[in-house]
N, C-alpha and C. Protein backbone atom coordinates (compact mmCIF):
# COMPACT_ATOMS: atom_id res chain seq x y z
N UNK A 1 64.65 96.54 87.28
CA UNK A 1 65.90 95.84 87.37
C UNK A 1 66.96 96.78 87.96
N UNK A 2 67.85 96.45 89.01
CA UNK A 2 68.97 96.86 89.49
C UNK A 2 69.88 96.69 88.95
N UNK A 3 70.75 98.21 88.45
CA UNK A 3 72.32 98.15 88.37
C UNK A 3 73.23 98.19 88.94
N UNK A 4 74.42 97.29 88.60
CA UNK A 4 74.89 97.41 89.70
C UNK A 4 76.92 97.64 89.14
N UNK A 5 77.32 98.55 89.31
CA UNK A 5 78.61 99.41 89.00
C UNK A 5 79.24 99.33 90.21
N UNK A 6 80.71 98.48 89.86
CA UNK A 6 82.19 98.98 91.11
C UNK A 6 83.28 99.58 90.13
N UNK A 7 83.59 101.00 90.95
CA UNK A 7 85.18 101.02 90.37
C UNK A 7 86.22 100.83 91.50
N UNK A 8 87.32 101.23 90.87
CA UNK A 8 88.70 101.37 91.62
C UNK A 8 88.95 102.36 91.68
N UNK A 9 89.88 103.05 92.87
CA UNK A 9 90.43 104.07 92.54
C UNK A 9 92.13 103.96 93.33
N UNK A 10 92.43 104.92 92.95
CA UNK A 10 94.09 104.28 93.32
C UNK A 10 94.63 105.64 93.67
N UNK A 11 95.53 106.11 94.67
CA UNK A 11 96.45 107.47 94.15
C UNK A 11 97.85 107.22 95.06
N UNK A 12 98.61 107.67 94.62
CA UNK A 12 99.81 107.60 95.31
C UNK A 12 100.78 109.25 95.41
N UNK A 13 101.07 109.30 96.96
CA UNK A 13 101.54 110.95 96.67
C UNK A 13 103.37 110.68 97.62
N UNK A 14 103.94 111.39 97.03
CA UNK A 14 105.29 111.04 97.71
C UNK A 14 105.18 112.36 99.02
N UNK A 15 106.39 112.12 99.94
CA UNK A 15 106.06 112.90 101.24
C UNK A 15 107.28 114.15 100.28
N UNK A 16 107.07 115.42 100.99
CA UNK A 16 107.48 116.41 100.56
C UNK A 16 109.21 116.88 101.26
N UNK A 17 110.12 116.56 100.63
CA UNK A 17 111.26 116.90 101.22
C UNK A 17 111.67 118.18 101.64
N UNK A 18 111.94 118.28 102.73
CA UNK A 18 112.84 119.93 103.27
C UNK A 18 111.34 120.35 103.39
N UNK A 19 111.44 121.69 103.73
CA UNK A 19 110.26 122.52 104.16
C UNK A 19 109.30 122.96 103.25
N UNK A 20 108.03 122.66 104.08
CA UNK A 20 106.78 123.06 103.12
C UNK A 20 105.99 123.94 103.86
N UNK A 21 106.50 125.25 103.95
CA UNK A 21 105.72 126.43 104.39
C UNK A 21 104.28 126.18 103.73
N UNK A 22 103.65 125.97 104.75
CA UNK A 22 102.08 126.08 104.85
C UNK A 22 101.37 124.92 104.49
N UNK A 23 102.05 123.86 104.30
CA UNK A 23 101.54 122.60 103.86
C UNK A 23 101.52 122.07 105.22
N UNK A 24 100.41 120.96 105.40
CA UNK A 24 100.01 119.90 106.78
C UNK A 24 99.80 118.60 105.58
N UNK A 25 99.98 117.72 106.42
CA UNK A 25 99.64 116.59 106.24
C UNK A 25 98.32 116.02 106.37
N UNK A 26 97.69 116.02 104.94
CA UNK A 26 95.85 115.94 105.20
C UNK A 26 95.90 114.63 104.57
N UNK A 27 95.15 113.51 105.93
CA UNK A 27 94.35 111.79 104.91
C UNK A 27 93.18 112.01 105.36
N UNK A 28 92.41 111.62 104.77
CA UNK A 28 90.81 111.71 104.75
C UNK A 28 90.09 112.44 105.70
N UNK A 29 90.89 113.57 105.30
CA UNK A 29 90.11 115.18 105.65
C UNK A 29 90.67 115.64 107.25
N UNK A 30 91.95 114.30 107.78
CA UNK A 30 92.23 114.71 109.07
C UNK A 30 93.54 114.88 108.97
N UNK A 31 94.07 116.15 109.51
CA UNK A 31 95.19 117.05 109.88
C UNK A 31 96.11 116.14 110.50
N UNK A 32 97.45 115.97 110.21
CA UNK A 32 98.27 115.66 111.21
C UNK A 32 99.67 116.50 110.78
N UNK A 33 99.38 117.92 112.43
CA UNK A 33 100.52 118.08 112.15
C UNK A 33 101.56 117.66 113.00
N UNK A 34 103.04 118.37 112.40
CA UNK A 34 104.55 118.05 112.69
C UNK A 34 104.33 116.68 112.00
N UNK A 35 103.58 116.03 111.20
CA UNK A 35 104.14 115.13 110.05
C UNK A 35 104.16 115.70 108.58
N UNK A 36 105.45 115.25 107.84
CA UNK A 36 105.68 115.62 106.85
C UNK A 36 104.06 115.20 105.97
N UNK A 37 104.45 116.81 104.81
CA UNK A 37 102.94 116.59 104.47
C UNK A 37 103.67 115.85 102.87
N UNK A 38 102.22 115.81 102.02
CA UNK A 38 102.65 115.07 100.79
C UNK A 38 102.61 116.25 99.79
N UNK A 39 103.42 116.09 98.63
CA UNK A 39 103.14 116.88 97.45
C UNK A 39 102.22 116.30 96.50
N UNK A 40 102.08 117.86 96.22
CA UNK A 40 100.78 117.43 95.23
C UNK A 40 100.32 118.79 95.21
N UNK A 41 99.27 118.82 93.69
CA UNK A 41 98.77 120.31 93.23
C UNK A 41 97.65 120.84 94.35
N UNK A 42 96.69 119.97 95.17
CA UNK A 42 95.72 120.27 95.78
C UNK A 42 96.25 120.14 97.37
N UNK A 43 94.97 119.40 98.28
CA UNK A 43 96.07 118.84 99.61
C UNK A 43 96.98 117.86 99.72
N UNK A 44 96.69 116.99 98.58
CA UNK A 44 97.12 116.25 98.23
C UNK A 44 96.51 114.87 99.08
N UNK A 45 94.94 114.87 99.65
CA UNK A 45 94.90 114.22 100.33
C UNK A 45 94.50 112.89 99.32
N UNK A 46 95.57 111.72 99.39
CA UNK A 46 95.48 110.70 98.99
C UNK A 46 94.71 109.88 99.20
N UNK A 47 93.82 109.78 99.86
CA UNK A 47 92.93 108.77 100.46
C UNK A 47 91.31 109.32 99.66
N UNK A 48 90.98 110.60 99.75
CA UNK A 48 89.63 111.22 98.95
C UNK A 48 90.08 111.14 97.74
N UNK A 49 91.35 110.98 97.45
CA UNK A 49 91.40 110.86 96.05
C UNK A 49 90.97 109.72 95.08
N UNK A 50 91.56 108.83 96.17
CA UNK A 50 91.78 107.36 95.68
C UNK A 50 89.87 107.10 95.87
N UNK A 51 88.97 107.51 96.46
CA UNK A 51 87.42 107.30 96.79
C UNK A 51 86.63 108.51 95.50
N UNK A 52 87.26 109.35 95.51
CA UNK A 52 86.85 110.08 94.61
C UNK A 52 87.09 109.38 92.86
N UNK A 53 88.00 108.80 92.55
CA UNK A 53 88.28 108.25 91.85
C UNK A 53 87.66 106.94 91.37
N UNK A 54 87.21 106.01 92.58
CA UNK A 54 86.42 104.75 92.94
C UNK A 54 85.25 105.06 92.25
N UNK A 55 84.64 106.18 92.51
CA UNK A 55 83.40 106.61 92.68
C UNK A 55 82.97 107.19 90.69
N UNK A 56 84.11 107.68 90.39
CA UNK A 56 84.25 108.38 89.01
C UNK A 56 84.16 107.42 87.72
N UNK A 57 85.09 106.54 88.35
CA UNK A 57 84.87 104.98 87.28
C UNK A 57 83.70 104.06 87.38
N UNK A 58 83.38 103.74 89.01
CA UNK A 58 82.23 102.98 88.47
C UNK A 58 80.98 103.69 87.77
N UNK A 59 80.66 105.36 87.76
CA UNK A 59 79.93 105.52 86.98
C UNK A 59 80.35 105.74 85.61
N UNK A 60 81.52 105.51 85.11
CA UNK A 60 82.30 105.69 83.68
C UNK A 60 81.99 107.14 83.69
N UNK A 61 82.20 108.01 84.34
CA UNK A 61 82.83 109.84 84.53
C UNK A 61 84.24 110.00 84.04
N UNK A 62 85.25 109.16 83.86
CA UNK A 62 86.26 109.17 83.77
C UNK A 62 86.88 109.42 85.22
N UNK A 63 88.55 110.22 85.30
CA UNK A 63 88.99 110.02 86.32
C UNK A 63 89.44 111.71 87.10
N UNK A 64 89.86 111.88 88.25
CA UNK A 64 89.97 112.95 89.29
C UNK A 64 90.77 114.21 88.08
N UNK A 65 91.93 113.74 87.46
CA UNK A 65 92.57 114.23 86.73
C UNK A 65 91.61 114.82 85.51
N UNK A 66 90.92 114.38 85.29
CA UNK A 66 89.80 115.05 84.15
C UNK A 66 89.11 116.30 84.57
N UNK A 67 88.41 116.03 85.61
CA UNK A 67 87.75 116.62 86.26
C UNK A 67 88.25 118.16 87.04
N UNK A 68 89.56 117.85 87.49
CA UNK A 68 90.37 118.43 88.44
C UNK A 68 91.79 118.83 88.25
N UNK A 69 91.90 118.79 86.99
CA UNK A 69 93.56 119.33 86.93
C UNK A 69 94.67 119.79 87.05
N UNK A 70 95.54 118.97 87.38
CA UNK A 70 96.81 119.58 88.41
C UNK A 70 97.27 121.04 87.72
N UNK A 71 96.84 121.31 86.72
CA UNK A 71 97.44 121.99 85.69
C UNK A 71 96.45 123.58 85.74
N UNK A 72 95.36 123.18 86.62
CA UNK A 72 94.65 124.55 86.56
C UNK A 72 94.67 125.28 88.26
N UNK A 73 95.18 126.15 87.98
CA UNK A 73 94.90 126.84 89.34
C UNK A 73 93.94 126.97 90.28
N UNK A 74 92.71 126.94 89.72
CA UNK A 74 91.98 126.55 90.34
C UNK A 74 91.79 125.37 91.83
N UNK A 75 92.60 124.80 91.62
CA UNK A 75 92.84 123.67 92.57
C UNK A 75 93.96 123.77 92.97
N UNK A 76 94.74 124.50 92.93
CA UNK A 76 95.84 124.59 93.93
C UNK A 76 95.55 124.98 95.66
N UNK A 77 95.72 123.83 96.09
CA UNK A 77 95.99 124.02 97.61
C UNK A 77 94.12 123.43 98.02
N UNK A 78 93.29 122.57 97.01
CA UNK A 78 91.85 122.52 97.40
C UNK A 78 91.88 121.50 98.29
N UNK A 79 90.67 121.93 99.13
CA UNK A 79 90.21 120.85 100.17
C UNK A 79 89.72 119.65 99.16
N UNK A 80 90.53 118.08 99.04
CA UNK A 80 90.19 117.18 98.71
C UNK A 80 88.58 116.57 98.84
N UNK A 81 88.24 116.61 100.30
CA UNK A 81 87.32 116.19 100.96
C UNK A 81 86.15 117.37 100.12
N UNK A 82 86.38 117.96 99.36
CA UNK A 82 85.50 119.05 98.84
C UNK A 82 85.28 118.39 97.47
N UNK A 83 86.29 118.20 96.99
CA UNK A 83 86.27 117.94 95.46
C UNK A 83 85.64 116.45 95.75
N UNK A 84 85.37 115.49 96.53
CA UNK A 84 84.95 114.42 96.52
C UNK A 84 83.45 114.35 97.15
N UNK A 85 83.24 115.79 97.56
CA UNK A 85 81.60 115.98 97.44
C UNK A 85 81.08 116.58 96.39
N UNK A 86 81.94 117.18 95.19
CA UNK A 86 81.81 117.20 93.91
C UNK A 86 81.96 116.01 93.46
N UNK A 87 82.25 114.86 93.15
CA UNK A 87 82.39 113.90 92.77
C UNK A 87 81.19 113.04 92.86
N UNK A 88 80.71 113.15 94.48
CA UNK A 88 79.69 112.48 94.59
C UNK A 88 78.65 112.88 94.08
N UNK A 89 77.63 114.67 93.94
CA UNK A 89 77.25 115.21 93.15
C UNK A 89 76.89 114.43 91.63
N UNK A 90 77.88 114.34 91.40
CA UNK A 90 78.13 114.22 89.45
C UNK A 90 77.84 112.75 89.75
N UNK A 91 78.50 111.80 90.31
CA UNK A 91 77.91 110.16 90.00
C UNK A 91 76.23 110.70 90.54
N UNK A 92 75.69 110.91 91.26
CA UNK A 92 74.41 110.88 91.93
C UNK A 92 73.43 111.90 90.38
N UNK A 93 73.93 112.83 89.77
CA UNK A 93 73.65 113.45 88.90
C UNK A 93 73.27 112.80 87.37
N UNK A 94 73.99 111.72 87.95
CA UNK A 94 73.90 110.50 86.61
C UNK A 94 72.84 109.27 87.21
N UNK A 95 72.10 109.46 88.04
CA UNK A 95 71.20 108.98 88.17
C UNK A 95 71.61 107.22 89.33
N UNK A 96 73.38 107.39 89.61
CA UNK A 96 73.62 106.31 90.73
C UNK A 96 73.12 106.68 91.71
N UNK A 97 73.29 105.56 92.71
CA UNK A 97 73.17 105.60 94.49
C UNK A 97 74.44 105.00 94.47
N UNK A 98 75.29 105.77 95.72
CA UNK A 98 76.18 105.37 95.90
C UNK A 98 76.38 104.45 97.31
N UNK A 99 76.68 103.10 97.18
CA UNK A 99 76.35 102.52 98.26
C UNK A 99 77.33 101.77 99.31
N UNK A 100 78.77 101.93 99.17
CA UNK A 100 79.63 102.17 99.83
C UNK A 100 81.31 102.28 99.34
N UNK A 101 81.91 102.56 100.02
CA UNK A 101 83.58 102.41 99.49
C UNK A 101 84.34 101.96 100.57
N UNK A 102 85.27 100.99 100.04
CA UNK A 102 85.97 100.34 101.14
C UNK A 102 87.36 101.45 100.66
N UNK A 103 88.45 101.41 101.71
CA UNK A 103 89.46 101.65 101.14
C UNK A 103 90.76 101.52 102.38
N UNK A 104 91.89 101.06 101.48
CA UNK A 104 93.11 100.52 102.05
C UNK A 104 93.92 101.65 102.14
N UNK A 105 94.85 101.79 102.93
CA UNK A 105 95.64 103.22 102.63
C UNK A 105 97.19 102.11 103.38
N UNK A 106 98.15 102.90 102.60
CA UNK A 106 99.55 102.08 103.10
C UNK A 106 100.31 103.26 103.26
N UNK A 107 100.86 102.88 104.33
CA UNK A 107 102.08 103.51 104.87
C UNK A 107 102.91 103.61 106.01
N UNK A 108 103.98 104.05 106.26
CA UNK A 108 104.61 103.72 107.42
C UNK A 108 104.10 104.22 108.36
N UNK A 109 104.25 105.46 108.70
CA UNK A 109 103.66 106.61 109.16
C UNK A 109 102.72 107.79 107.98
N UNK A 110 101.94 108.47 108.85
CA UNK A 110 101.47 108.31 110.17
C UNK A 110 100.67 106.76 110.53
N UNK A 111 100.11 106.64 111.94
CA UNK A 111 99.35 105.47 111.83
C UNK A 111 97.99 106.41 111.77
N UNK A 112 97.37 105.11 111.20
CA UNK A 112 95.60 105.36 110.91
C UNK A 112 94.50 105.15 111.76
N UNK A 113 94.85 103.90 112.33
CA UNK A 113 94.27 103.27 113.69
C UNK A 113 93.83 104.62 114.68
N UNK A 114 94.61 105.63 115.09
CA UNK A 114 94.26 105.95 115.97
C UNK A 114 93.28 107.55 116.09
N UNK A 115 93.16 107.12 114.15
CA UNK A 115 91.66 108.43 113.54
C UNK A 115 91.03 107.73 112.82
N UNK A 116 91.18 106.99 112.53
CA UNK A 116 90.19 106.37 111.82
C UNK A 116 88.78 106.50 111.91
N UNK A 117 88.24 106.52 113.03
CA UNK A 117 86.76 106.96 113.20
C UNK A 117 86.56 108.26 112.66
N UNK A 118 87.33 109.11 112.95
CA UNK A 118 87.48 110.53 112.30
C UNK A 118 87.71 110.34 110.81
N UNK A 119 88.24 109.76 110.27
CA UNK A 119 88.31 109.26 108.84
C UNK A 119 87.06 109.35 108.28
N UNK A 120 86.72 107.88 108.51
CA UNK A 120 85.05 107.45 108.39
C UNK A 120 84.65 108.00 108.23
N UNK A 121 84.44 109.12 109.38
CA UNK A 121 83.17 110.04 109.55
C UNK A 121 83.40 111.20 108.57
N UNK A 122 84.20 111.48 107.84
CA UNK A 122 84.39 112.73 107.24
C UNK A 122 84.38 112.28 105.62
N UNK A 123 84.73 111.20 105.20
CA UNK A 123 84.65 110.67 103.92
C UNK A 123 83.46 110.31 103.92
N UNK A 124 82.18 109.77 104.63
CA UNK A 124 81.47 109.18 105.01
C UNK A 124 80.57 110.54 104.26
N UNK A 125 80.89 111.63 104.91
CA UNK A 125 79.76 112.67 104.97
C UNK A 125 80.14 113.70 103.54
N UNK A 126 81.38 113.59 103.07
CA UNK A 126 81.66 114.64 102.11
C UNK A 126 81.25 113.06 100.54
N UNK A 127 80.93 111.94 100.90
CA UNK A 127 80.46 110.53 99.63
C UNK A 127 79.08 110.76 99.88
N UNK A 128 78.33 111.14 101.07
CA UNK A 128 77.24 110.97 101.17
C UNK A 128 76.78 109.56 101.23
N UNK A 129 77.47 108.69 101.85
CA UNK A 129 77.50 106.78 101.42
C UNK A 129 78.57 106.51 102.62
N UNK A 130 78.28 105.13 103.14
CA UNK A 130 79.39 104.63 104.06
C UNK A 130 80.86 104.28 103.31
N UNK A 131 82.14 105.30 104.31
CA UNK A 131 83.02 104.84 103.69
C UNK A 131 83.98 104.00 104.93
N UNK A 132 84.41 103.09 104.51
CA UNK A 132 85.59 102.42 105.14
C UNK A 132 87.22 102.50 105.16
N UNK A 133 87.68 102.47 106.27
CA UNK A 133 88.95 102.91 106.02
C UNK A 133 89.90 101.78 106.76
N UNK A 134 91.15 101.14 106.04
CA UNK A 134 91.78 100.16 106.86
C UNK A 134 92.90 100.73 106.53
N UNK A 135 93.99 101.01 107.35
CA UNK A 135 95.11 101.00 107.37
C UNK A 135 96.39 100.24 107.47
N UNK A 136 96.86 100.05 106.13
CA UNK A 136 98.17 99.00 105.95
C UNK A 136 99.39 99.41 105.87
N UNK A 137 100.58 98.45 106.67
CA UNK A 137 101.98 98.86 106.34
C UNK A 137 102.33 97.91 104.62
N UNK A 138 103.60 98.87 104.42
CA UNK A 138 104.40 97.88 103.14
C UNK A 138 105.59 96.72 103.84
N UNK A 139 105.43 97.19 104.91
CA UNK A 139 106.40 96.08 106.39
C UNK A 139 108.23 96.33 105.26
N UNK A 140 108.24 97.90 105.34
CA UNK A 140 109.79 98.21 104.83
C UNK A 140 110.00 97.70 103.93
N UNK A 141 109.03 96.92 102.23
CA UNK A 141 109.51 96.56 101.13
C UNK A 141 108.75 98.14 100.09
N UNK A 142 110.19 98.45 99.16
CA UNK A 142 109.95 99.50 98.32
C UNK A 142 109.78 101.17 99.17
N UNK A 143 109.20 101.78 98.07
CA UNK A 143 109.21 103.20 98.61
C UNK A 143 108.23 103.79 99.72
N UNK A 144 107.60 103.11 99.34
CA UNK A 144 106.15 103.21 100.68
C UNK A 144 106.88 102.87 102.05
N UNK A 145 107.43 101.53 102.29
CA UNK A 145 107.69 100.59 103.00
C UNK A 145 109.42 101.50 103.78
N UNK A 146 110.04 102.17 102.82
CA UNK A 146 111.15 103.68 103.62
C UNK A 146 110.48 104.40 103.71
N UNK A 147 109.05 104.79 103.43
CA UNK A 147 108.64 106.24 104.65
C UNK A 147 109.00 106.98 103.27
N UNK A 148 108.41 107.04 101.85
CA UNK A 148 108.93 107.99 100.96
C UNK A 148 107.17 108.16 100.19
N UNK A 149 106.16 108.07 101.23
CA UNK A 149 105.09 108.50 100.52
C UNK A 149 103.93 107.44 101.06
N UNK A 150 102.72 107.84 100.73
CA UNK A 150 101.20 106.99 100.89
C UNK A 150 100.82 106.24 99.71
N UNK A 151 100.26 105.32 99.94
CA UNK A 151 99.49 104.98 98.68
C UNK A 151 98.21 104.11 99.23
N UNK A 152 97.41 104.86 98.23
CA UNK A 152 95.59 104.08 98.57
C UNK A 152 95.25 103.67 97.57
N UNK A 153 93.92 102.55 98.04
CA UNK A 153 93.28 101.98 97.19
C UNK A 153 92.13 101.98 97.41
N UNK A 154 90.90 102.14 96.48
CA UNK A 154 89.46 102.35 97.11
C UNK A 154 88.26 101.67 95.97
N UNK A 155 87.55 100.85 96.26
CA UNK A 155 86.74 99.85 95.94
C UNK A 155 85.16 101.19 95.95
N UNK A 156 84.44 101.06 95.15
CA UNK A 156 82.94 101.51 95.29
C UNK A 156 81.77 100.86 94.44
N UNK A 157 80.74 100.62 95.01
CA UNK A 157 79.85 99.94 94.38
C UNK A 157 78.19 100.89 94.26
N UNK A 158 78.08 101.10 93.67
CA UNK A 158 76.99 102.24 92.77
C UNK A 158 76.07 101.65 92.41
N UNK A 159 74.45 101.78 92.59
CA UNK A 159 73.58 101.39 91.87
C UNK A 159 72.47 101.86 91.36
N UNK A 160 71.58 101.46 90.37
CA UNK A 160 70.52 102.44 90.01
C UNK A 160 69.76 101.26 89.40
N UNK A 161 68.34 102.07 89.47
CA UNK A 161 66.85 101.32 88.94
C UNK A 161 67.24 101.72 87.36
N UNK A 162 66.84 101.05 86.32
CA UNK A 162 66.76 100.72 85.00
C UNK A 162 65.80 100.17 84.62
């Protein structure tokens, strides 16, 4: 008999005001610089987070914050796209297959459309599983919608023989 496990995952990072010596702007493992980057303890890349997270619940691992704590040095300044091939690891360690993740990302800027394949391909390979990436505006309603941060959402569906 087949099991069959989806979680959610969600993260939201605000953009970083005034200067951030040595910070870039990292979404799903792709660089964009001269755009403001986001804060946050790691790269803050919001998009592996929000898949890393997807991935953590549907095997009931709990969540990124457990695992990864803003609070330990250890992860200051980590490649996201790293910690979400740790992630995948540990669900696969528990005996899932991980069998894909969709995920929405919102924001004004940057646009997504025009890496997205580069997206794909890099979440794709650090999940070990097809990942999807669509890029949405908030069309200027709330904080997303003034250009004051990202926010993602990421769907995963996991399964295993029983």
């Amino acid at each position: 008999m087949m099991q069959v496990r989806v979680g959610q995952g969600f993260d939201v990072h605000r953009f970083v005001d005034g200067e951030a010596p040595g910070r870039v702007l990292v979404l799903g493992g792709v660089e964009f610089p001269g755009e403001r980057p986001l804060a946050g303890h790691s790269d803050a890349d919001a998009i592996a987070h929000a898949v890393a997270d997807a991935l953590l619940g549907a095997a009931g691992l709990g969540d990124i914050g457990e695992h990864f704590p803003d609070t330990d040095p250890a992860w200051r300044g980590a490649d996201s796209l790293a910690i979400l091939a740790d992630v995948a690891s540990m669900v696969r360690a528990e005996g899932w297959s991980i069998g894909n993740v969709d995920v929405s990302v919102v924001c004004e800027s940057p646009r997504i459309a025009p890496v997205r394949d580069q997206m794909v391909e890099l979440l794709s390979a650090a999940a070990g599983a097809p990942v999807s990436v669509k890029g949405r505006r908030a069309e200027g309603l709330g904080a997303i919608g003034r250009g004051e941060g990202v926010m993602c959402f990421a769907s995963a569906i996991i399964t295993r023989e029983t």
